[in-house]
N, C-alpha and C. Protein backbone atom coordinates (compact mmCIF):
# COMPACT_ATOMS: atom_id res chain seq x y z
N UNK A 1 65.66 132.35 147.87
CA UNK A 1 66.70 131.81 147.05
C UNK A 1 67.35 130.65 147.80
N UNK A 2 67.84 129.63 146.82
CA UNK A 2 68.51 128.28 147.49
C UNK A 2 69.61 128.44 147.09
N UNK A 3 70.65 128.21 148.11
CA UNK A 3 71.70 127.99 147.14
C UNK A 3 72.37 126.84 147.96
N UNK A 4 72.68 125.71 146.58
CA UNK A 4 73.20 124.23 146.90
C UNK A 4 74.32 124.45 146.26
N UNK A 5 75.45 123.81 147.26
CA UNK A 5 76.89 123.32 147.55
C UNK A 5 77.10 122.19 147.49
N UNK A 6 78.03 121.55 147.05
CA UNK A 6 78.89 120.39 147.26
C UNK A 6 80.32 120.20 147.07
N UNK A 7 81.13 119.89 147.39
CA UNK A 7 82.25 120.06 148.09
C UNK A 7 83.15 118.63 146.96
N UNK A 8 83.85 118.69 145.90
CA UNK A 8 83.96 117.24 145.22
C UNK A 8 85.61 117.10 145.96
N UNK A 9 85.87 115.49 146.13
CA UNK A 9 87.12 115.61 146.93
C UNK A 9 88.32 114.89 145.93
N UNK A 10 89.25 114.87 145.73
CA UNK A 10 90.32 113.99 144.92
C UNK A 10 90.33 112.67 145.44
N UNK A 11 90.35 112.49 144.50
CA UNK A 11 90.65 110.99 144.76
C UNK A 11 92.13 110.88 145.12
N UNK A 12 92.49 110.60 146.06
CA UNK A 12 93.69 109.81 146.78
C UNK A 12 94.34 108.95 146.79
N UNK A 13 94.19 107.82 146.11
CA UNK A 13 94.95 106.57 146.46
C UNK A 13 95.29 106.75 144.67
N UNK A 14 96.01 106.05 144.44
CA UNK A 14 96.74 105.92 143.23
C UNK A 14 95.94 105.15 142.21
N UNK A 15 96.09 105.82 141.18
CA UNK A 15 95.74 105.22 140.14
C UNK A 15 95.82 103.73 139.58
N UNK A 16 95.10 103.05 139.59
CA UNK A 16 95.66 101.47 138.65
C UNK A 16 96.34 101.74 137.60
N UNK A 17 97.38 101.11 137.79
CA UNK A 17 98.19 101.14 136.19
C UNK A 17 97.75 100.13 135.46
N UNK A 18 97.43 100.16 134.14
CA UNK A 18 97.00 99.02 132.68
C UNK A 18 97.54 99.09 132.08
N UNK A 19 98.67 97.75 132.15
CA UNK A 19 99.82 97.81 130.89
C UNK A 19 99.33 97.14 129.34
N UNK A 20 99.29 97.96 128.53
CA UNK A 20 98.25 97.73 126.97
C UNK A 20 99.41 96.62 126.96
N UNK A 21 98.86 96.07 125.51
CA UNK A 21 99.76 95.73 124.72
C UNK A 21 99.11 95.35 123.14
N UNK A 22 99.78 95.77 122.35
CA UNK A 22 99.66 95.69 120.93
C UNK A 22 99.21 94.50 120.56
N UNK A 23 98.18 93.88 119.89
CA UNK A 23 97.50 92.85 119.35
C UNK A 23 97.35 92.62 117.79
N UNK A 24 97.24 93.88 117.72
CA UNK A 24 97.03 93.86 116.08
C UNK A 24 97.72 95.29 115.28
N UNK A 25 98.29 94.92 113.84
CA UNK A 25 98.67 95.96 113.17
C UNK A 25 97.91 95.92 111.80
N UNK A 26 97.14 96.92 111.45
CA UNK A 26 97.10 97.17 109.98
C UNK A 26 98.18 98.05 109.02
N UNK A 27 98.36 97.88 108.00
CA UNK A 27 99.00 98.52 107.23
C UNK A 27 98.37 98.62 105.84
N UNK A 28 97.61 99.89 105.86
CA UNK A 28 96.91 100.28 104.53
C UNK A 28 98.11 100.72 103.90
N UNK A 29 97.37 100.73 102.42
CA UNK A 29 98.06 101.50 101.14
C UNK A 29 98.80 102.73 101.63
N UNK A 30 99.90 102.91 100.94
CA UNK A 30 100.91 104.08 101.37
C UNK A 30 99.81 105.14 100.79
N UNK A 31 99.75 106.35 101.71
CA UNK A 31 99.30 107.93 100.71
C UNK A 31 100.39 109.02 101.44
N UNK A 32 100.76 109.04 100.58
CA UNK A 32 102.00 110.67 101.00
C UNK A 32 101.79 111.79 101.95
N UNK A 33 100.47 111.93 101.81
CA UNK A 33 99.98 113.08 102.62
C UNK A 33 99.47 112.76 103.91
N UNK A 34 99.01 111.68 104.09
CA UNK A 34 98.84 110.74 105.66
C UNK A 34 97.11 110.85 105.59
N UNK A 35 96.17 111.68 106.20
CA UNK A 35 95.00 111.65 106.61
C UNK A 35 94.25 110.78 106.88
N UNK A 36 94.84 109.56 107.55
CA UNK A 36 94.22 108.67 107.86
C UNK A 36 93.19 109.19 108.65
N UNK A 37 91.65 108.52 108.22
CA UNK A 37 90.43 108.74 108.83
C UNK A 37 90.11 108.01 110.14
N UNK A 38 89.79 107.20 109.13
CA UNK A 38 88.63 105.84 110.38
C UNK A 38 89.28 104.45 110.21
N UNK A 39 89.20 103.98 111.02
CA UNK A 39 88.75 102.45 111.05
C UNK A 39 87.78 101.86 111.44
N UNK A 40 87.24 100.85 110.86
CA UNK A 40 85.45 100.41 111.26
C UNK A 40 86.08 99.17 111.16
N UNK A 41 84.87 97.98 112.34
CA UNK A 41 84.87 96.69 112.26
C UNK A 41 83.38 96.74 111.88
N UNK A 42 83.58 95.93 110.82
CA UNK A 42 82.21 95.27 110.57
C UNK A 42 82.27 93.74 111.07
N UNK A 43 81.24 93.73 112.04
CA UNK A 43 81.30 92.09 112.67
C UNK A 43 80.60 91.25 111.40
N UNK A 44 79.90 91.27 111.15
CA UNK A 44 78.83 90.16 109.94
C UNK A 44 79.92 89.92 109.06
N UNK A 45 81.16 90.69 108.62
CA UNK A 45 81.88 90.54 107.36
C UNK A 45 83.53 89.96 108.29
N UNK A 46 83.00 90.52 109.60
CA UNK A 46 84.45 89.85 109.88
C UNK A 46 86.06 90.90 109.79
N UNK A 47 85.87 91.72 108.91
CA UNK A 47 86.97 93.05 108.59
C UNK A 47 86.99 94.30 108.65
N UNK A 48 88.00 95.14 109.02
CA UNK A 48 88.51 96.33 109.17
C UNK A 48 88.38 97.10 107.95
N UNK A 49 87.66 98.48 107.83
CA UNK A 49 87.38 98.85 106.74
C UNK A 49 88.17 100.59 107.28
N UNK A 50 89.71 100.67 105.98
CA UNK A 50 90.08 101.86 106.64
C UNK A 50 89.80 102.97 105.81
N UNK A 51 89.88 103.96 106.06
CA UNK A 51 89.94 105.17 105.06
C UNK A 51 90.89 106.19 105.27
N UNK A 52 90.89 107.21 104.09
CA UNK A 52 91.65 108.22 104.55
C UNK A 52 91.10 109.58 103.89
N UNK A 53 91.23 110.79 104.35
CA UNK A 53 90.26 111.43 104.48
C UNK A 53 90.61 112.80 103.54
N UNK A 54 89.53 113.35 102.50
CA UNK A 54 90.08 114.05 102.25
C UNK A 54 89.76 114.59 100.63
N UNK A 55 89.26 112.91 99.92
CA UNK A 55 89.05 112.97 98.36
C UNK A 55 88.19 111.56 98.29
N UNK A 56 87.94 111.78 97.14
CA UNK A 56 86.88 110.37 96.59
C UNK A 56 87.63 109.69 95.85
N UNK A 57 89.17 109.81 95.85
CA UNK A 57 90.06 108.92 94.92
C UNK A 57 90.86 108.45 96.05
N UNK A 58 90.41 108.79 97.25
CA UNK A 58 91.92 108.15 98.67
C UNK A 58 91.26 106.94 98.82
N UNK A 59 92.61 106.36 98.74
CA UNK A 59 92.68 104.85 99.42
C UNK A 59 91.47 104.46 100.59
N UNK A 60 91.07 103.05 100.42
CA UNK A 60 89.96 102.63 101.28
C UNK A 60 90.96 100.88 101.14
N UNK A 61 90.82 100.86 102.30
CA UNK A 61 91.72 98.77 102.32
C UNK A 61 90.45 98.43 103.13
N UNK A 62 90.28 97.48 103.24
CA UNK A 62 90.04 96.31 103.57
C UNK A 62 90.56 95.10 104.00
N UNK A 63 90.97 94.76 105.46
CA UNK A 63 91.55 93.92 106.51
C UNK A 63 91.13 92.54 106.99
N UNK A 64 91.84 91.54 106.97
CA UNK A 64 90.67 90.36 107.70
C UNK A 64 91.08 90.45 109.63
N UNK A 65 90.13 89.97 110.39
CA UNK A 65 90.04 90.03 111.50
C UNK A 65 91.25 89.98 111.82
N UNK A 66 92.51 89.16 111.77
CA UNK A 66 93.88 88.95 112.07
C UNK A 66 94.75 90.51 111.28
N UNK A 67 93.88 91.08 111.07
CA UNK A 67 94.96 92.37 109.97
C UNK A 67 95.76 91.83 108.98
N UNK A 68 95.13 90.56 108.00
CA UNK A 68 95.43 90.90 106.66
C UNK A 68 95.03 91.92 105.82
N UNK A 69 95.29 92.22 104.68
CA UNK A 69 94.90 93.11 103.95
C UNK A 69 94.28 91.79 102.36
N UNK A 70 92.67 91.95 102.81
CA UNK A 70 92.29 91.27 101.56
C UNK A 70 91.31 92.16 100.71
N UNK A 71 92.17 93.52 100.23
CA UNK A 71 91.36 93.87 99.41
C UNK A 71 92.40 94.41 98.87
N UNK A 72 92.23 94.19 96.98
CA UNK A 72 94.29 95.00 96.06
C UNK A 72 93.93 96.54 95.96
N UNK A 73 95.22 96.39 95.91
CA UNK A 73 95.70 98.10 95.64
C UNK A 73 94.84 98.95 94.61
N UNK A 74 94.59 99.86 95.33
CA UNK A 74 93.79 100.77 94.35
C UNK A 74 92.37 100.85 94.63
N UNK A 75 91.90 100.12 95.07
CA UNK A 75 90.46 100.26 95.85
C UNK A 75 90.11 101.31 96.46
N UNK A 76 89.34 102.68 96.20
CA UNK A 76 89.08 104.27 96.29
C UNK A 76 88.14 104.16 97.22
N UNK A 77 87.85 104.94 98.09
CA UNK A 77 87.10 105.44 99.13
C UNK A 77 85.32 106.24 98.26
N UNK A 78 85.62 106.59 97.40
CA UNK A 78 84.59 106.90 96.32
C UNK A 78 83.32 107.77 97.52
N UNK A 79 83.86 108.64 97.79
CA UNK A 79 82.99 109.41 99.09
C UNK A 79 84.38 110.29 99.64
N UNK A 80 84.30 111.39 99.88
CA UNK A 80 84.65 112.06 100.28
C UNK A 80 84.66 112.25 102.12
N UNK A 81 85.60 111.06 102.54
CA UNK A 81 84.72 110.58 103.97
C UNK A 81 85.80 111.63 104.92
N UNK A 82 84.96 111.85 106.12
CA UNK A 82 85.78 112.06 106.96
C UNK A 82 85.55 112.02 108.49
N UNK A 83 84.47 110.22 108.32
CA UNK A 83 84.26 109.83 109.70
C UNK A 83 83.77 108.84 108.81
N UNK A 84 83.65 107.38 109.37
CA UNK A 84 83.05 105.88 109.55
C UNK A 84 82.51 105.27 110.39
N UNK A 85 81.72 104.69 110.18
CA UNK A 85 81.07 103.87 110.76
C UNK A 85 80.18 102.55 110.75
N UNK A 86 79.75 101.54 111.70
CA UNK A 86 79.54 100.52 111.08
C UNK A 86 78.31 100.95 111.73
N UNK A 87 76.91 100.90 111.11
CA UNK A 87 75.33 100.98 111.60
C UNK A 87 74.69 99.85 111.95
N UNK A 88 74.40 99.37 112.88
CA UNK A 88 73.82 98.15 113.42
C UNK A 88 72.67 98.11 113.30
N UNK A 89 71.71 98.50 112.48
CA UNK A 89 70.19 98.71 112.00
C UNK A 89 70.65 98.26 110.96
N UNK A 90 71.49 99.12 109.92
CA UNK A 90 71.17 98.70 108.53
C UNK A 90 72.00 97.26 108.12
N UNK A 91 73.01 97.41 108.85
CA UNK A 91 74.24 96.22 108.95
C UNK A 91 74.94 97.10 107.98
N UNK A 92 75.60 98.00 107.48
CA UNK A 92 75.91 98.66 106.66
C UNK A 92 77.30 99.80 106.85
N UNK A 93 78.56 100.05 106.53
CA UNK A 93 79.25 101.12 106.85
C UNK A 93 78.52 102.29 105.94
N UNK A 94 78.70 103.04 106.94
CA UNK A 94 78.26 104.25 106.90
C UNK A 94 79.57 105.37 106.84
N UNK A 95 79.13 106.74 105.92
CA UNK A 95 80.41 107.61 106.78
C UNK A 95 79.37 108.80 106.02
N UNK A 96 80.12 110.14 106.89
CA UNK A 96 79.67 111.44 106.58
C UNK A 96 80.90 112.05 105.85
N UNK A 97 80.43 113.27 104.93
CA UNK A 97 81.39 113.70 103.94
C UNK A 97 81.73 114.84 104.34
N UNK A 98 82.34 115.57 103.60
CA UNK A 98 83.01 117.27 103.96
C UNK A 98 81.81 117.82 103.75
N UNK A 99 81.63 119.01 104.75
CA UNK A 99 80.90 119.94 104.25
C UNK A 99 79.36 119.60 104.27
N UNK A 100 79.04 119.96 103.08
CA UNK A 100 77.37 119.34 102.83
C UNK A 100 77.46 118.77 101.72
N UNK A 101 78.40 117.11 101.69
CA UNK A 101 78.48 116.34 101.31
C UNK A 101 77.34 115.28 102.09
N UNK A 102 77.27 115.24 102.84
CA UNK A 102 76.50 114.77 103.97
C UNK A 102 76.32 112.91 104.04
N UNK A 103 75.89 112.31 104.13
CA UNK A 103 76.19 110.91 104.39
C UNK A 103 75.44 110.15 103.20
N UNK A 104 76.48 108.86 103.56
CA UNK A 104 76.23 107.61 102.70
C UNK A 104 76.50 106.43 103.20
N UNK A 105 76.63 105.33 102.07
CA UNK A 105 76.57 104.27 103.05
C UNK A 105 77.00 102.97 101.59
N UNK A 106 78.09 102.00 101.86
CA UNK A 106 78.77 101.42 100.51
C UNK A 106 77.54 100.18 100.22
N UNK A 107 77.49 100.08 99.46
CA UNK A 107 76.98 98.76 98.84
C UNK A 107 77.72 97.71 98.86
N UNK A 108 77.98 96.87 99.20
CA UNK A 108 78.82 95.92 99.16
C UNK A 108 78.40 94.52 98.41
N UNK A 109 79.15 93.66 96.96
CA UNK A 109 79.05 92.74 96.72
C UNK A 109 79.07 91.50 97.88
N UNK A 110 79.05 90.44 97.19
CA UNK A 110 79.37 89.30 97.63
C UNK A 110 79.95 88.57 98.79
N UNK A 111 81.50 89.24 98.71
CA UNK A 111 82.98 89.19 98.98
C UNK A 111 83.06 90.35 100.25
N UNK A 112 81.66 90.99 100.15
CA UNK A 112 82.06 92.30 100.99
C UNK A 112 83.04 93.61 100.54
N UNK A 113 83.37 93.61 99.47
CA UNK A 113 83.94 94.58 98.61
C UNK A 113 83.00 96.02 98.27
N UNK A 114 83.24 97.26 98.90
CA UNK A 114 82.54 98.16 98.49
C UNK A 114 82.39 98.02 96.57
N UNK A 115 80.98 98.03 96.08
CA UNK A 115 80.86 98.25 94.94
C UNK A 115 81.00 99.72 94.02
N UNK A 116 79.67 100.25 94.94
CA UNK A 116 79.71 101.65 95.04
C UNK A 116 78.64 102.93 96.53
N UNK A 117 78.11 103.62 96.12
CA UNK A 117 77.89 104.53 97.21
C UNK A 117 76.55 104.62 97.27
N UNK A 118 75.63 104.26 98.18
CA UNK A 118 74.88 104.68 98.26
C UNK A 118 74.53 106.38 98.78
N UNK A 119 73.85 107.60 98.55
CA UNK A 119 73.60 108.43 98.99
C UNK A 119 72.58 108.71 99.92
């Protein structure tokens, strides 16, 4: 029988401090109940794609790189999401659903506006 040891030691000297600082704010559509999901950057489109999590009628905005909001009120998440993502194969947001809802992925017009869902 072998038996291997190693001994791990603390680190000692102090931590670097990194003072953040705030760059950007989004402000999606009000929802009462909060569940904010995800936020995704899609680079090719340039914007922040948010969600909130929970139903296929919750709010989904759409942000420009500076955190405007260029997509109107009422624009639905139409997926039951409760994770996002942007896929660098398909160029495509992606998200997975509740349960064994299981994943999809938006179609997007023109403008970059989810149309509807792919399954």
């Amino acid at each position: 029988m072998l038996l291997l040891t190693w001994t791990a030691i603390a680190q000692t000297s102090k931590t670097p401090t990194v003072n953040l600082k705030k760059v950007l704010t989004l402000k999606p559509s009000s929802y009462e109940a909060g569940n904010g999901a995800t936020v995704v950057w899609h680079p090719g489109l340039k914007r922040y794609f948010t969600s909130r999590a929970g139903n296929a009628i919750y709010p989904l905005d759409l942000f420009s790189a500076i955190g405007r909001k260029v997509s109107e009120d009422g624009l639905k998440t139409m997926f039951d999401v409760r994770g996002m993502w942007y896929n660098t194969m398909t160029k495509k947001v992606c998200m997975n659903g509740y349960n064994e809802t299981g994943w999809a992925s938006y179609n997007l017009n023109a403008k970059g506006k989810p149309e509807d869902v792919r399954l």
